[in-house]
N, C-alpha and C. Protein backbone atom coordinates (compact mmCIF):
# COMPACT_ATOMS: atom_id res chain seq x y z
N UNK A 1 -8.86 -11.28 121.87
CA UNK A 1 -8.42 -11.39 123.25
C UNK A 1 -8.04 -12.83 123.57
N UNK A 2 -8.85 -13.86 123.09
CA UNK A 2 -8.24 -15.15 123.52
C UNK A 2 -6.93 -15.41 123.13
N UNK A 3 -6.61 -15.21 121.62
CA UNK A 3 -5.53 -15.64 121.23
C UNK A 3 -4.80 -15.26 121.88
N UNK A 4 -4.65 -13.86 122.04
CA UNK A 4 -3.56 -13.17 123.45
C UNK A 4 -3.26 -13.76 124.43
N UNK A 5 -4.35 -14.34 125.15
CA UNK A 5 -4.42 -15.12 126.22
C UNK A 5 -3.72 -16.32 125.96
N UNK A 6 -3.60 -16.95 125.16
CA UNK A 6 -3.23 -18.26 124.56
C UNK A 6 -2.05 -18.46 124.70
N UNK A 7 -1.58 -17.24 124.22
CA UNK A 7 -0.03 -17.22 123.70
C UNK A 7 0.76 -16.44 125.07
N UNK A 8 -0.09 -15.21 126.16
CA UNK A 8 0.75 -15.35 127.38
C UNK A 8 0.39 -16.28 128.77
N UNK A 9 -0.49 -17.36 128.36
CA UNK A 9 0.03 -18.15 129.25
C UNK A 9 1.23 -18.98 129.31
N UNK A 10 1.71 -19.73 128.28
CA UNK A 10 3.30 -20.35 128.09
C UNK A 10 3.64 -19.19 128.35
N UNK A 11 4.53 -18.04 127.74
CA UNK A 11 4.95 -16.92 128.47
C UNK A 11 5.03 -16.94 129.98
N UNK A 12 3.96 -16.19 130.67
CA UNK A 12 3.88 -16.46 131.65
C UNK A 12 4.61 -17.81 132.66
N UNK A 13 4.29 -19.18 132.38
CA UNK A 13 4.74 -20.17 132.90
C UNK A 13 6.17 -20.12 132.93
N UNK A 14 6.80 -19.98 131.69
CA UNK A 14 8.05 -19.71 131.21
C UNK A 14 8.94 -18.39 131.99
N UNK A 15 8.43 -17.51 131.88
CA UNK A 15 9.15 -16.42 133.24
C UNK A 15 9.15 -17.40 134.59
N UNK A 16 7.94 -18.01 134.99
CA UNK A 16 8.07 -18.10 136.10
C UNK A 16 9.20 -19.20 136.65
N UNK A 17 8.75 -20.35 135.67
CA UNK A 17 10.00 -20.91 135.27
C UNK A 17 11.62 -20.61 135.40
N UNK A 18 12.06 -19.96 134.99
CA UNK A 18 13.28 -18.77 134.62
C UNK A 18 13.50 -18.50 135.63
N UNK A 19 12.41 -17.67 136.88
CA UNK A 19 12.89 -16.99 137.91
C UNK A 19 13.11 -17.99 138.96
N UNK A 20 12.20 -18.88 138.84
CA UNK A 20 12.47 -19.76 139.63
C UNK A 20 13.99 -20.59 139.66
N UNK A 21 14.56 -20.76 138.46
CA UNK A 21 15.63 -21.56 138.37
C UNK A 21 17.00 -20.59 139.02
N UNK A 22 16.65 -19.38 138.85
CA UNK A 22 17.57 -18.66 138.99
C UNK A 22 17.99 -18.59 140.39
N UNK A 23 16.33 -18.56 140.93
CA UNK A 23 16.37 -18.17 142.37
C UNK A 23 16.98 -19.34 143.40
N UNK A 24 16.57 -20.48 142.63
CA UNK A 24 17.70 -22.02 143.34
C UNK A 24 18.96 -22.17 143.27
N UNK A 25 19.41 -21.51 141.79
CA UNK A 25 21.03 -21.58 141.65
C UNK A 25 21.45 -20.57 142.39
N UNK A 26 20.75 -19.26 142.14
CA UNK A 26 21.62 -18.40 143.89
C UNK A 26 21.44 -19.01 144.82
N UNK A 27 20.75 -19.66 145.56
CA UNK A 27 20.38 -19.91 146.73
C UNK A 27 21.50 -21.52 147.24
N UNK A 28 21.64 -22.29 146.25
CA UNK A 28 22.54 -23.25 146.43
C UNK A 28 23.88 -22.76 146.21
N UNK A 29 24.37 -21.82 145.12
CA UNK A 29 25.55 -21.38 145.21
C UNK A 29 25.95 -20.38 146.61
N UNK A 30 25.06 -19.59 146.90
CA UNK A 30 25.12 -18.77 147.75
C UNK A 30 25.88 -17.38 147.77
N UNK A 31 26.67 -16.70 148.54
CA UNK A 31 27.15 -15.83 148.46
C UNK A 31 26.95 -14.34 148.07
N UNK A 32 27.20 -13.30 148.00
CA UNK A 32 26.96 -11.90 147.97
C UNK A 32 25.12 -12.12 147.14
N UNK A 33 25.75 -12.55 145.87
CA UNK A 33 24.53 -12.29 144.55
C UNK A 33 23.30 -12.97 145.63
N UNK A 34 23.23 -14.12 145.93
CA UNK A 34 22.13 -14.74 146.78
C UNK A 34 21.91 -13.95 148.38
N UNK A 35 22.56 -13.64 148.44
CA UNK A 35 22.32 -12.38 149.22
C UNK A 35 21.36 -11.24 149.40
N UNK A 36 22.04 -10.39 148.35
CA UNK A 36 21.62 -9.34 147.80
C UNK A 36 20.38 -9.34 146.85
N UNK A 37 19.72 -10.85 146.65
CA UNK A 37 18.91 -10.71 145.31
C UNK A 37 17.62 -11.83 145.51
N UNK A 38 18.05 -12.64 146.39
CA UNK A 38 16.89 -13.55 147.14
C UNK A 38 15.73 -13.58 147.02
N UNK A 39 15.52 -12.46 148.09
CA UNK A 39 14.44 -11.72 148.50
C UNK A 39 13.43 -11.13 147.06
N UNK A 40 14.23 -10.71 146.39
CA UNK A 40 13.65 -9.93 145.49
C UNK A 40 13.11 -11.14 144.26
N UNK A 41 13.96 -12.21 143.87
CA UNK A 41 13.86 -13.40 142.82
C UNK A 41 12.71 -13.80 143.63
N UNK A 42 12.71 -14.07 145.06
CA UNK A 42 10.89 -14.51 145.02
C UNK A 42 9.70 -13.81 145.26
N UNK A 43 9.93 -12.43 145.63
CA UNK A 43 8.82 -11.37 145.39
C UNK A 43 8.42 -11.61 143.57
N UNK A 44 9.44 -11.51 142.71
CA UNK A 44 9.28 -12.00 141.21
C UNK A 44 8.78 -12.96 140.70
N UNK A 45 9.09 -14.01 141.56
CA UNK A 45 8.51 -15.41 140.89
C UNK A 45 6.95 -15.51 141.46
N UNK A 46 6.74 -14.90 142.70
CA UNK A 46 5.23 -14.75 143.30
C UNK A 46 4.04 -14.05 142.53
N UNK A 47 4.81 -13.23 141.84
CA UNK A 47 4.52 -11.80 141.18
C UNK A 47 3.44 -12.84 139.87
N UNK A 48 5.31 -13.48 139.12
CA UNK A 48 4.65 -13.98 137.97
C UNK A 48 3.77 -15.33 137.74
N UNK A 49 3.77 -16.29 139.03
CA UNK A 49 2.97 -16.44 139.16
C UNK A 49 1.49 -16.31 139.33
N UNK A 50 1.23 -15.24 140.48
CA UNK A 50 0.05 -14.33 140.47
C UNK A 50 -0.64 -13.92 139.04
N UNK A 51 0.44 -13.78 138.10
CA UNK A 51 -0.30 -13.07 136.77
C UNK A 51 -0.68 -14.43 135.35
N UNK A 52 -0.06 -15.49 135.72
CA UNK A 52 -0.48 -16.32 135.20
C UNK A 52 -1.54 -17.17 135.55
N UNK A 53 -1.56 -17.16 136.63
CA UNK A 53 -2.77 -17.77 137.42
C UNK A 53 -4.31 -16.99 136.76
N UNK A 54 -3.82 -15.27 137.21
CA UNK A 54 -5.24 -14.68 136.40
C UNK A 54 -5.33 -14.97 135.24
N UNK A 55 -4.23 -15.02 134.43
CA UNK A 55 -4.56 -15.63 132.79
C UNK A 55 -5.15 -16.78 132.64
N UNK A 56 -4.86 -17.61 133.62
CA UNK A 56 -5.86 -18.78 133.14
C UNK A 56 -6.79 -18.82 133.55
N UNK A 57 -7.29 -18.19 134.63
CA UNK A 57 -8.75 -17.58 134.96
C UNK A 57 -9.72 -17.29 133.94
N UNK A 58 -8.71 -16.06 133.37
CA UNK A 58 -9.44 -15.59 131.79
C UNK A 58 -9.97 -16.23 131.18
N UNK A 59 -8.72 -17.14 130.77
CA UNK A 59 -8.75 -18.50 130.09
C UNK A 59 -9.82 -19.29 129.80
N UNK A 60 -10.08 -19.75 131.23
CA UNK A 60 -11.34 -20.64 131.73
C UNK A 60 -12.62 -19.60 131.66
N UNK A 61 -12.93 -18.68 131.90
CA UNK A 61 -13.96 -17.93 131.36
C UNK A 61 -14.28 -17.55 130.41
N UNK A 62 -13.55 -17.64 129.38
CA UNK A 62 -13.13 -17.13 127.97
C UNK A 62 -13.84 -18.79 127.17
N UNK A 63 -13.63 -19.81 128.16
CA UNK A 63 -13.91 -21.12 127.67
C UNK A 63 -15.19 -21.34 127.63
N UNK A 64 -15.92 -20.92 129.20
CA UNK A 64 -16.53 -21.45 129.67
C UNK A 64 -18.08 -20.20 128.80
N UNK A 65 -17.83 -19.20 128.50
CA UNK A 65 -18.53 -18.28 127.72
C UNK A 65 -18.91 -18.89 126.22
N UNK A 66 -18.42 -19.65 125.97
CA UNK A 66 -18.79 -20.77 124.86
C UNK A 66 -18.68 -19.76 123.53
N UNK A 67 -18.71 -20.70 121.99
CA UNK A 67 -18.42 -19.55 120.96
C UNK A 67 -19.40 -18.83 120.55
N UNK A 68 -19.19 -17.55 120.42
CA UNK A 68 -20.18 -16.41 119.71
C UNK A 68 -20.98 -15.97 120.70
N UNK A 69 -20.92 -15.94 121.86
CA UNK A 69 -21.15 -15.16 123.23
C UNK A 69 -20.49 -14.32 123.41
């Protein structure tokens, strides 16, 4: 389970990353696509935030459980 954890936190950061960039270049370009898709790029980026945040929760409990516990 840690290693899992290990490897979707970058993941994680990295989507959020992504959505985020996307959601600025609609938003500065503007027009129909930023429009139509806004709303939804930051329900997404909230989203994947939210789920990386619990991963490092894990993370830190997973740490803090020390080895062979």
């Amino acid at each position: 389970m840690d290693k899992l954890v290990y490897f979707l936190i970058p993941v994680g950061l990295a989507a959020t990353l992504i959505i985020l960039g996307v959601g600025i270049y609609s938003l500065a370009k503007g027009g129909a696509f930023a429009k139509e898709h806004s709303n939804k790029l930051m329900r997404m980026r909230v989203m994947a935030q939210g789920v990386t945040i619990i991963l490092m929760l894990i993370f830190l409990a997973l740490i803090g459980r020390g080895p062979g516990q």
